[in-house]
PDB file of N, CA and C in Angstrom:
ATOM      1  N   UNK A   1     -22.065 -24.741   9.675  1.00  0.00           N
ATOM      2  CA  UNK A   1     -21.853 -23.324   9.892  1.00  0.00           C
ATOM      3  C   UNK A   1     -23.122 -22.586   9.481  1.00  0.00           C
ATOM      4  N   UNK A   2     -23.463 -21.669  10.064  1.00  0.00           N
ATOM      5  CA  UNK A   2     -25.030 -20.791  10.076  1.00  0.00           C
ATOM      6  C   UNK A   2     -24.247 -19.817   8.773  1.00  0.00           C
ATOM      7  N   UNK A   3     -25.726 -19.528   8.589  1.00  0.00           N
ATOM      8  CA  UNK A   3     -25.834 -18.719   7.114  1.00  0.00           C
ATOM      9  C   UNK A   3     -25.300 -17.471   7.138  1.00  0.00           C
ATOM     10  N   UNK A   4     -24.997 -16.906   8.265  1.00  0.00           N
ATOM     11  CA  UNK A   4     -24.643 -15.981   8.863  1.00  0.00           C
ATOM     12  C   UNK A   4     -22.856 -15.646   8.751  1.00  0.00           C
ATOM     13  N   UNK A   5     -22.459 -16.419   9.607  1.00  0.00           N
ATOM     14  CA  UNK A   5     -21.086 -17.028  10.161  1.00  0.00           C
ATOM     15  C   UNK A   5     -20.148 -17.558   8.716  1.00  0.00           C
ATOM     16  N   UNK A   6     -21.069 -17.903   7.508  1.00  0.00           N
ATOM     17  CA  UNK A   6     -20.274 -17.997   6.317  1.00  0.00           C
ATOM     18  C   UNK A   6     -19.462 -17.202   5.766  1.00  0.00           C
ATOM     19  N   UNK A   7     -18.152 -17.091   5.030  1.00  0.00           N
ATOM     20  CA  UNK A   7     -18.120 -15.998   4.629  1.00  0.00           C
ATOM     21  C   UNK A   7     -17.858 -16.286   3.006  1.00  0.00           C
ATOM     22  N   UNK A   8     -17.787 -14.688   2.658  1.00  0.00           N
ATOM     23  CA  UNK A   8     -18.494 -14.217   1.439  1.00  0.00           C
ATOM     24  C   UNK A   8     -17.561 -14.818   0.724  1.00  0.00           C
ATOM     25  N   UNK A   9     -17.702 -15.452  -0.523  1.00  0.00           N
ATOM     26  CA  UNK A   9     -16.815 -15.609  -1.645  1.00  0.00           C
ATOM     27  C   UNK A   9     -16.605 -14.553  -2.520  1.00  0.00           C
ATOM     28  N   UNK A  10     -15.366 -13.725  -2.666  1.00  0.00           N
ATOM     29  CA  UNK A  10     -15.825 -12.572  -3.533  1.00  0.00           C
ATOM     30  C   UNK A  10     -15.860 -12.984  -5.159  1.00  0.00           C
ATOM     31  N   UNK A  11     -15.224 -13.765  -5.620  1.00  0.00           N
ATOM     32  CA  UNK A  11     -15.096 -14.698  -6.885  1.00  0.00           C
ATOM     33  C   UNK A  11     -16.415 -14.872  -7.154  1.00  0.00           C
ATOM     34  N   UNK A  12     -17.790 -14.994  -6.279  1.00  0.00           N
ATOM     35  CA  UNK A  12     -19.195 -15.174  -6.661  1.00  0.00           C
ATOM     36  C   UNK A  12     -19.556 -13.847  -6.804  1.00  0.00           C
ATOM     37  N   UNK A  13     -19.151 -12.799  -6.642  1.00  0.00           N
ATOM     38  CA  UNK A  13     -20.030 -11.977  -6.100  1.00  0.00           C
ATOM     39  C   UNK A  13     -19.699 -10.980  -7.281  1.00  0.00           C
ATOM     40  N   UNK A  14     -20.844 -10.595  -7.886  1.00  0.00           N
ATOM     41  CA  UNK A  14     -21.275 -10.023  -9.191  1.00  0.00           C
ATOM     42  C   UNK A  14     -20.586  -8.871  -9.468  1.00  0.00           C
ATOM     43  N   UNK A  15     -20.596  -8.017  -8.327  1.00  0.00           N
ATOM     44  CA  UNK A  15     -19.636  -6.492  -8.104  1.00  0.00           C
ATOM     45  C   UNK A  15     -18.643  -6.725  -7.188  1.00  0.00           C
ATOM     46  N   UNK A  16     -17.782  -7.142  -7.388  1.00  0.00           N
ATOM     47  CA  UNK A  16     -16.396  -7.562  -6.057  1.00  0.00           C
ATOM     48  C   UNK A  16     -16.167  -6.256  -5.945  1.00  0.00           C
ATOM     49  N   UNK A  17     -15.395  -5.970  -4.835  1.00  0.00           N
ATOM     50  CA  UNK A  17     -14.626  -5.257  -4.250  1.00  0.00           C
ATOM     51  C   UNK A  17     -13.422  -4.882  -5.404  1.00  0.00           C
ATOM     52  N   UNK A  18     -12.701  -3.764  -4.867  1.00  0.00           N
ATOM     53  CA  UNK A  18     -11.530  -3.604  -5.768  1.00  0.00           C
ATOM     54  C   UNK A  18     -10.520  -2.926  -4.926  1.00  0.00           C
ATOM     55  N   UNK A  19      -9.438  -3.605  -4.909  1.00  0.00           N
ATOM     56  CA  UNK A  19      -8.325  -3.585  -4.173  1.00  0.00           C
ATOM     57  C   UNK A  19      -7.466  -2.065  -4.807  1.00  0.00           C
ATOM     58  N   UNK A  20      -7.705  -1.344  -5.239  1.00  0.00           N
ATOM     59  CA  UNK A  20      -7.154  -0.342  -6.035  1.00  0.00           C
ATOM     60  C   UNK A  20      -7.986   1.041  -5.267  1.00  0.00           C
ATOM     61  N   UNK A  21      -9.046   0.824  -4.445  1.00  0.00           N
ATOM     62  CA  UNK A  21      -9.792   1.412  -4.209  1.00  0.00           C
ATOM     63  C   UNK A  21      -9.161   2.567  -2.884  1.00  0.00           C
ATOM     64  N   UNK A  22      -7.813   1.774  -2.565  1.00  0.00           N
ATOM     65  CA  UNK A  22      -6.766   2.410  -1.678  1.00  0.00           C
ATOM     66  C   UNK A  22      -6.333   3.753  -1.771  1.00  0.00           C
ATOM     67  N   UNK A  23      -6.502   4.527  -1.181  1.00  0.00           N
ATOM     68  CA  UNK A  23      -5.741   5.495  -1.405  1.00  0.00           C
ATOM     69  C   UNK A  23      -4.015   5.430  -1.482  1.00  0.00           C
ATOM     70  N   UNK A  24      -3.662   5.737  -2.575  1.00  0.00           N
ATOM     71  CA  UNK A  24      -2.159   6.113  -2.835  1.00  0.00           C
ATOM     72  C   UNK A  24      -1.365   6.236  -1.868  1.00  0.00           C
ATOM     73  N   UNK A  25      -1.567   7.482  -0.948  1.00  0.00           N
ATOM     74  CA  UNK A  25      -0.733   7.754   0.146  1.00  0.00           C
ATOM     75  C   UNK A  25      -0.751   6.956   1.400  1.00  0.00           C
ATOM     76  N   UNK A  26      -1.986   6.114   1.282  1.00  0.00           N
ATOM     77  CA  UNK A  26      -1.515   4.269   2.405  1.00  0.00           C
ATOM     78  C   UNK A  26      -1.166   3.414   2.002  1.00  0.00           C
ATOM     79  N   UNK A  27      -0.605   3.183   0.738  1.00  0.00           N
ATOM     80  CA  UNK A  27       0.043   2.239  -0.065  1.00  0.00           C
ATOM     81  C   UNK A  27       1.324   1.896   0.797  1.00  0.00           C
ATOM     82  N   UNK A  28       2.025   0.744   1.377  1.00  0.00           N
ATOM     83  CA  UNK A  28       3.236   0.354   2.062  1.00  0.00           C
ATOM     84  C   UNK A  28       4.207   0.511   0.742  1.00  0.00           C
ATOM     85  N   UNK A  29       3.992   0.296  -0.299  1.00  0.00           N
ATOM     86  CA  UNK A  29       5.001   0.466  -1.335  1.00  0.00           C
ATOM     87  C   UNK A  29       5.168   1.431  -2.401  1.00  0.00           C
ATOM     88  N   UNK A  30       4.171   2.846  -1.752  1.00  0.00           N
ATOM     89  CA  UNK A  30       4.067   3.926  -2.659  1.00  0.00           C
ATOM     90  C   UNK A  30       5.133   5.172  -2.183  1.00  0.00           C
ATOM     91  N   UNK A  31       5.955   4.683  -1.501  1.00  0.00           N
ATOM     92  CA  UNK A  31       7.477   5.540  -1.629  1.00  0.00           C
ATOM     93  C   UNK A  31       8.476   4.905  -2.811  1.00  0.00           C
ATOM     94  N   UNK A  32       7.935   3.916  -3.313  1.00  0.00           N
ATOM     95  CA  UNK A  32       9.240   3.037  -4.103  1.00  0.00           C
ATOM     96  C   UNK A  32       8.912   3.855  -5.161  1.00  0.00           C
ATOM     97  N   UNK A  33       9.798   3.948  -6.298  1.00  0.00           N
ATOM     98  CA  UNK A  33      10.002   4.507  -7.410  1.00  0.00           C
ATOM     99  C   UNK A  33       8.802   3.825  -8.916  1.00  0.00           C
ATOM    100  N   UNK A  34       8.267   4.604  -9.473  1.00  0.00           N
ATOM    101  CA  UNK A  34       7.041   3.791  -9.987  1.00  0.00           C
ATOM    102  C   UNK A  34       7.270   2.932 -11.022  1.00  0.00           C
ATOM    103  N   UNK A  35       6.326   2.045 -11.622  1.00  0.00           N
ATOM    104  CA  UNK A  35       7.237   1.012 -12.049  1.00  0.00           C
ATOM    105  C   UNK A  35       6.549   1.668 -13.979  1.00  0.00           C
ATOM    106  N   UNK A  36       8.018   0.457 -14.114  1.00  0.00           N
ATOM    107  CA  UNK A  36       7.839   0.501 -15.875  1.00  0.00           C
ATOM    108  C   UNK A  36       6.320   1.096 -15.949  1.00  0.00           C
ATOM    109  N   UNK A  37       5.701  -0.041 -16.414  1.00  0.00           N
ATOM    110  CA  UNK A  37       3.963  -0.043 -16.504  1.00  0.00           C
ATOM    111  C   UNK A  37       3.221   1.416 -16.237  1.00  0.00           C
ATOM    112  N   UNK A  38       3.569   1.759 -15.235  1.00  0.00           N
ATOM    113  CA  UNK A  38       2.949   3.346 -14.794  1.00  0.00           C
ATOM    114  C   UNK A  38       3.613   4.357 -15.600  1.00  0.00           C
ATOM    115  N   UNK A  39       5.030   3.770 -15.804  1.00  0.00           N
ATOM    116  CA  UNK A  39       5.903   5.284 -16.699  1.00  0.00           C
ATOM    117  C   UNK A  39       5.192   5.447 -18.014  1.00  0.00           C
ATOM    118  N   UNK A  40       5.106   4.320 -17.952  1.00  0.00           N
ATOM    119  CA  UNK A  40       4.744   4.147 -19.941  1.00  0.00           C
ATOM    120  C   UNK A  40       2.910   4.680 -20.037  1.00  0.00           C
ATOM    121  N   UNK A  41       2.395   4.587 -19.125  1.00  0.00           N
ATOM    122  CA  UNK A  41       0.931   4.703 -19.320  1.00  0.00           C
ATOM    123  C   UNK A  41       0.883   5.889 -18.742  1.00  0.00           C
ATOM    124  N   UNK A  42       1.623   6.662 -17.837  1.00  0.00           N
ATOM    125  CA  UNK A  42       1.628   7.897 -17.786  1.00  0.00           C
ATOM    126  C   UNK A  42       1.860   8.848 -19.013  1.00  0.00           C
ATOM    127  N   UNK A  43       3.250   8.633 -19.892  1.00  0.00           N
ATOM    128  CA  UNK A  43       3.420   8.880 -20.915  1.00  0.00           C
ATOM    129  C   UNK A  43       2.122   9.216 -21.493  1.00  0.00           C
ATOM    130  N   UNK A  44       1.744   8.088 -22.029  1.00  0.00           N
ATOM    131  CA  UNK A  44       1.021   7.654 -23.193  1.00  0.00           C
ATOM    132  C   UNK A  44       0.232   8.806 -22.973  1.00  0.00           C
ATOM    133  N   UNK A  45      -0.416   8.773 -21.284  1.00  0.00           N
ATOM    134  CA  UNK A  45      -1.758   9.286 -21.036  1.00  0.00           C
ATOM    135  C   UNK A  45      -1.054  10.947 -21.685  1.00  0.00           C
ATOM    136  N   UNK A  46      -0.354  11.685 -20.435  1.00  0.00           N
ATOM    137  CA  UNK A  46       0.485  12.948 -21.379  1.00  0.00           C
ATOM    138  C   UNK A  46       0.278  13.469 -22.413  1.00  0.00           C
ATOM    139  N   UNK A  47       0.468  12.434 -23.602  1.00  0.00           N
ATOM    140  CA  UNK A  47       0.591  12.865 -24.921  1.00  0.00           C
ATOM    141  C   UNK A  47      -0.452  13.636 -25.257  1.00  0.00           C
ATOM    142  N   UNK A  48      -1.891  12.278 -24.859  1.00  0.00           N
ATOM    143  CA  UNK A  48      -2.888  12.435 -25.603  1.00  0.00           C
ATOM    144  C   UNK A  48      -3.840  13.835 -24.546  1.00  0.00           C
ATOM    145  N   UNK A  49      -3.201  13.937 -23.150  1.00  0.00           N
ATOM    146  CA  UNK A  49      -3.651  15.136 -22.946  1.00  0.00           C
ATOM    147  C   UNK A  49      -3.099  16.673 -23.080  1.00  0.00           C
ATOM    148  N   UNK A  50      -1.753  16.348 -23.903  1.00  0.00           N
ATOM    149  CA  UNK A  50      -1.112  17.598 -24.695  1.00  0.00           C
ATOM    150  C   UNK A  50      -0.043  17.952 -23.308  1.00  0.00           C
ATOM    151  N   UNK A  51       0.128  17.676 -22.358  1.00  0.00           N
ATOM    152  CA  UNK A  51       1.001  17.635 -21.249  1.00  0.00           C
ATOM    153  C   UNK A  51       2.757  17.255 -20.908  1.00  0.00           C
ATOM    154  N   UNK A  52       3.357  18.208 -20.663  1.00  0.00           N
ATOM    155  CA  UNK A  52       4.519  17.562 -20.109  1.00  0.00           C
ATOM    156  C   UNK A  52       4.526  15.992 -19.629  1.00  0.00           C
ATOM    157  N   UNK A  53       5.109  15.274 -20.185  1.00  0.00           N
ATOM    158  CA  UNK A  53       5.623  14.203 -19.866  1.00  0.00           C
ATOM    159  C   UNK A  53       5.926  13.823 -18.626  1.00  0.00           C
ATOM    160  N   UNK A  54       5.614  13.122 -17.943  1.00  0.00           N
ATOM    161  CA  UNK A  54       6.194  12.831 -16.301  1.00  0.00           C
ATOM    162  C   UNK A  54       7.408  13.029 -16.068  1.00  0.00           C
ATOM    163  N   UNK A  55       7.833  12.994 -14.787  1.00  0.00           N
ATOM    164  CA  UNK A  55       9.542  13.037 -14.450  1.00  0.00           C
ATOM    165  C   UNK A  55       9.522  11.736 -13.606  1.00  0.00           C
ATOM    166  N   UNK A  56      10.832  11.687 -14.092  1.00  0.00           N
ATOM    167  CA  UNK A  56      11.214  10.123 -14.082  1.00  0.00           C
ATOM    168  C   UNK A  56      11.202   9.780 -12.398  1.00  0.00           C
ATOM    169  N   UNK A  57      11.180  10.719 -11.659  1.00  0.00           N
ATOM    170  CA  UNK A  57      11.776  10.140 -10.523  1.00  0.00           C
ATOM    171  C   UNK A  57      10.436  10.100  -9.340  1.00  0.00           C
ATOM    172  N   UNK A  58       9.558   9.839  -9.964  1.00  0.00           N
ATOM    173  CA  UNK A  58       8.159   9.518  -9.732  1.00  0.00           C
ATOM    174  C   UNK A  58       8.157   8.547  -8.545  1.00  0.00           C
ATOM    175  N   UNK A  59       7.214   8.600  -7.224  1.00  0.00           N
ATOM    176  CA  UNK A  59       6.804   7.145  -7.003  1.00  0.00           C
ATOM    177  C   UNK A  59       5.365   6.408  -7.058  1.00  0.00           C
ATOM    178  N   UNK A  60       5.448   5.544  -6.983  1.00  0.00           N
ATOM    179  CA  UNK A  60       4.403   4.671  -7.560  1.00  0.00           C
ATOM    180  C   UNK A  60       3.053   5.951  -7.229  1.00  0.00           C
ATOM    181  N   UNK A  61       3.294   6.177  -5.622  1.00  0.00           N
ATOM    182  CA  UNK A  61       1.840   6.752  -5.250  1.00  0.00           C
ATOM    183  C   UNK A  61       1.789   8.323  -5.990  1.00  0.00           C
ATOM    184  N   UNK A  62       2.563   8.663  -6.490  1.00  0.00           N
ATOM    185  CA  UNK A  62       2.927   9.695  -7.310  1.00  0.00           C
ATOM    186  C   UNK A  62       1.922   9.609  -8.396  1.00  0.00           C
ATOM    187  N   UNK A  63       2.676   8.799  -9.092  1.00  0.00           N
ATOM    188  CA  UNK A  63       2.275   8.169 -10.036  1.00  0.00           C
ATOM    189  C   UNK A  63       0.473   7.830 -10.246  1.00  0.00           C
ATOM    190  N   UNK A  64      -0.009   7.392  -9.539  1.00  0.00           N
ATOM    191  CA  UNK A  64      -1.483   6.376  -9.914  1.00  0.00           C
ATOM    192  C   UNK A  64      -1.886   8.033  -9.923  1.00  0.00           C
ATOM    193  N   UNK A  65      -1.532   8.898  -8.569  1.00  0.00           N
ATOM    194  CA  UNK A  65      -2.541  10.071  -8.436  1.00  0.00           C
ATOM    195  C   UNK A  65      -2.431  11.038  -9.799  1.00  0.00           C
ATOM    196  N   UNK A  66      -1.184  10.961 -10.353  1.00  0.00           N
ATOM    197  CA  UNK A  66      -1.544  11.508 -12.254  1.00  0.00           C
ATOM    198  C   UNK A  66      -2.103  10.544 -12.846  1.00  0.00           C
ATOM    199  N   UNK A  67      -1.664   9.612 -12.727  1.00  0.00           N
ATOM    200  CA  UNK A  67      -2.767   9.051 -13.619  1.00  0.00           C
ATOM    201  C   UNK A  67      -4.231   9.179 -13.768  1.00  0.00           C
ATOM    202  N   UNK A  68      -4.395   8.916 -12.440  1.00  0.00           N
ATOM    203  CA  UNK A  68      -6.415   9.307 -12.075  1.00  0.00           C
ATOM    204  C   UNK A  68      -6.400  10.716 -12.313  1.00  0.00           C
ATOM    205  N   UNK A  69      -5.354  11.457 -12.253  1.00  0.00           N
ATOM    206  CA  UNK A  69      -6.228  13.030 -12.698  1.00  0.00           C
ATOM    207  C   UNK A  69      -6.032  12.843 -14.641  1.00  0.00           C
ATOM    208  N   UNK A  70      -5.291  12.476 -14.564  1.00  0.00           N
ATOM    209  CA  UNK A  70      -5.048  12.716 -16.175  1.00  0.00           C
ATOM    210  C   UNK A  70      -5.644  11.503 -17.049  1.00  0.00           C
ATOM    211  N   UNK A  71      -6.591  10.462 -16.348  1.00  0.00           N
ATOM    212  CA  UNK A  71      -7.885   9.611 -16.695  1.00  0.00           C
ATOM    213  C   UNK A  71      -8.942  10.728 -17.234  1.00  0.00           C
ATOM    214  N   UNK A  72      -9.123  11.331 -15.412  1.00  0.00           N
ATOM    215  CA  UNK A  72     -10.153  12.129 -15.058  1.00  0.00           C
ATOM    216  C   UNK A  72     -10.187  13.490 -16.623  1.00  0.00           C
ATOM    217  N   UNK A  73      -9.342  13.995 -16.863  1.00  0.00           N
ATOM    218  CA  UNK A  73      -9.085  15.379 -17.681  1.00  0.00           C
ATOM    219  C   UNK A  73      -9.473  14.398 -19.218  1.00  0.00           C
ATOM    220  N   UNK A  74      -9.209  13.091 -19.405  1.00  0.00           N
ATOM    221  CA  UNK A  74      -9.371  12.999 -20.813  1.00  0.00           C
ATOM    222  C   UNK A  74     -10.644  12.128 -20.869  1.00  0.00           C
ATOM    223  N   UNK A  75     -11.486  12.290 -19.525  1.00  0.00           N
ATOM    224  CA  UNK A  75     -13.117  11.910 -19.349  1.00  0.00           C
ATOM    225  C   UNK A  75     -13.010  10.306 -19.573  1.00  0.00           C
ATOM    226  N   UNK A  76     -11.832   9.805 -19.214  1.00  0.00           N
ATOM    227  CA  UNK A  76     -11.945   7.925 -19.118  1.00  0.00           C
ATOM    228  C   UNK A  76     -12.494   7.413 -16.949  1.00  0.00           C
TER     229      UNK A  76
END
Protein backbone atom coordinates (compact mmCIF):
# COMPACT_ATOMS: atom_id res chain seq x y z
CA UNK A 1 0.00 0.00 0.00
CA UNK A 2 1.52 3.62 -1.07
CA UNK A 3 2.37 6.05 1.59
CA UNK A 4 -0.40 7.89 0.63
CA UNK A 5 -3.39 5.34 0.58
CA UNK A 6 -2.28 4.41 4.36
CA UNK A 7 -4.32 5.42 6.87
CA UNK A 8 -3.62 7.43 9.87
CA UNK A 9 -3.34 5.69 13.21
CA UNK A 10 -4.77 8.15 15.59
CA UNK A 11 -3.28 6.17 18.78
CA UNK A 12 0.25 7.46 17.08
CA UNK A 13 -0.59 10.66 16.55
CA UNK A 14 0.73 13.18 19.16
CA UNK A 15 -2.51 15.59 19.04
CA UNK A 16 -5.50 13.10 18.19
CA UNK A 17 -8.59 14.30 17.33
CA UNK A 18 -11.32 14.59 19.99
CA UNK A 19 -14.58 13.13 19.64
CA UNK A 20 -16.25 15.70 22.07
CA UNK A 21 -15.44 18.27 19.60
CA UNK A 22 -19.29 17.70 18.40
CA UNK A 23 -21.54 20.03 18.78
CA UNK A 24 -24.28 19.18 21.43
CA UNK A 25 -27.22 19.83 19.31
CA UNK A 26 -25.91 16.85 16.61
CA UNK A 27 -25.47 14.54 19.28
CA UNK A 28 -28.10 11.33 18.26
CA UNK A 29 -28.41 10.93 22.06
CA UNK A 30 -28.61 14.55 23.27
CA UNK A 31 -32.50 14.49 23.66
CA UNK A 32 -32.04 11.66 26.36
CA UNK A 33 -32.11 12.91 29.84
CA UNK A 34 -28.42 13.71 31.13
CA UNK A 35 -26.68 11.27 32.88
CA UNK A 36 -25.61 10.84 36.61
CA UNK A 37 -21.92 12.04 35.77
CA UNK A 38 -23.11 15.40 34.13
CA UNK A 39 -25.71 16.04 37.12
CA UNK A 40 -23.11 15.74 39.63
CA UNK A 41 -20.38 17.82 37.75
CA UNK A 42 -22.85 20.29 36.85
CA UNK A 43 -23.65 20.65 40.49
CA UNK A 44 -20.32 20.73 41.65
CA UNK A 45 -19.46 23.22 38.81
CA UNK A 46 -22.75 25.60 40.25
CA UNK A 47 -21.54 25.74 43.58
CA UNK A 48 -18.21 26.88 42.94
CA UNK A 49 -19.66 29.44 40.44
CA UNK A 50 -22.19 30.72 43.19
CA UNK A 51 -25.19 29.60 40.73
CA UNK A 52 -28.50 27.96 40.90
CA UNK A 53 -28.10 24.45 40.76
CA UNK A 54 -29.27 22.70 37.52
CA UNK A 55 -32.81 21.33 37.00
CA UNK A 56 -33.11 17.96 36.99
CA UNK A 57 -34.85 17.48 33.87
CA UNK A 58 -31.86 18.39 31.80
CA UNK A 59 -30.70 16.62 28.57
CA UNK A 60 -27.46 15.44 28.02
CA UNK A 61 -27.02 18.24 25.15
CA UNK A 62 -28.43 20.59 27.72
CA UNK A 63 -26.27 19.69 29.89
CA UNK A 64 -22.43 19.65 28.29
CA UNK A 65 -23.63 23.33 26.87
CA UNK A 66 -23.70 24.48 30.90
CA UNK A 67 -21.16 22.88 31.52
CA UNK A 68 -18.77 24.55 28.82
CA UNK A 69 -20.27 27.88 29.80
CA UNK A 70 -19.89 27.35 33.43
CA UNK A 71 -16.03 25.79 32.63
CA UNK A 72 -15.78 28.90 30.53
CA UNK A 73 -17.10 31.57 33.64
CA UNK A 74 -14.75 29.78 36.25
CA UNK A 75 -11.69 30.27 33.46
CA UNK A 76 -11.07 26.16 33.30
Amino acid sequence: MAQSQQHENPKLDPNPGSNTQKDPDDWVSGDEPMTGAQASYLTTLSEEAHEDPPPENLSKAEASKRIDALKEKLGR
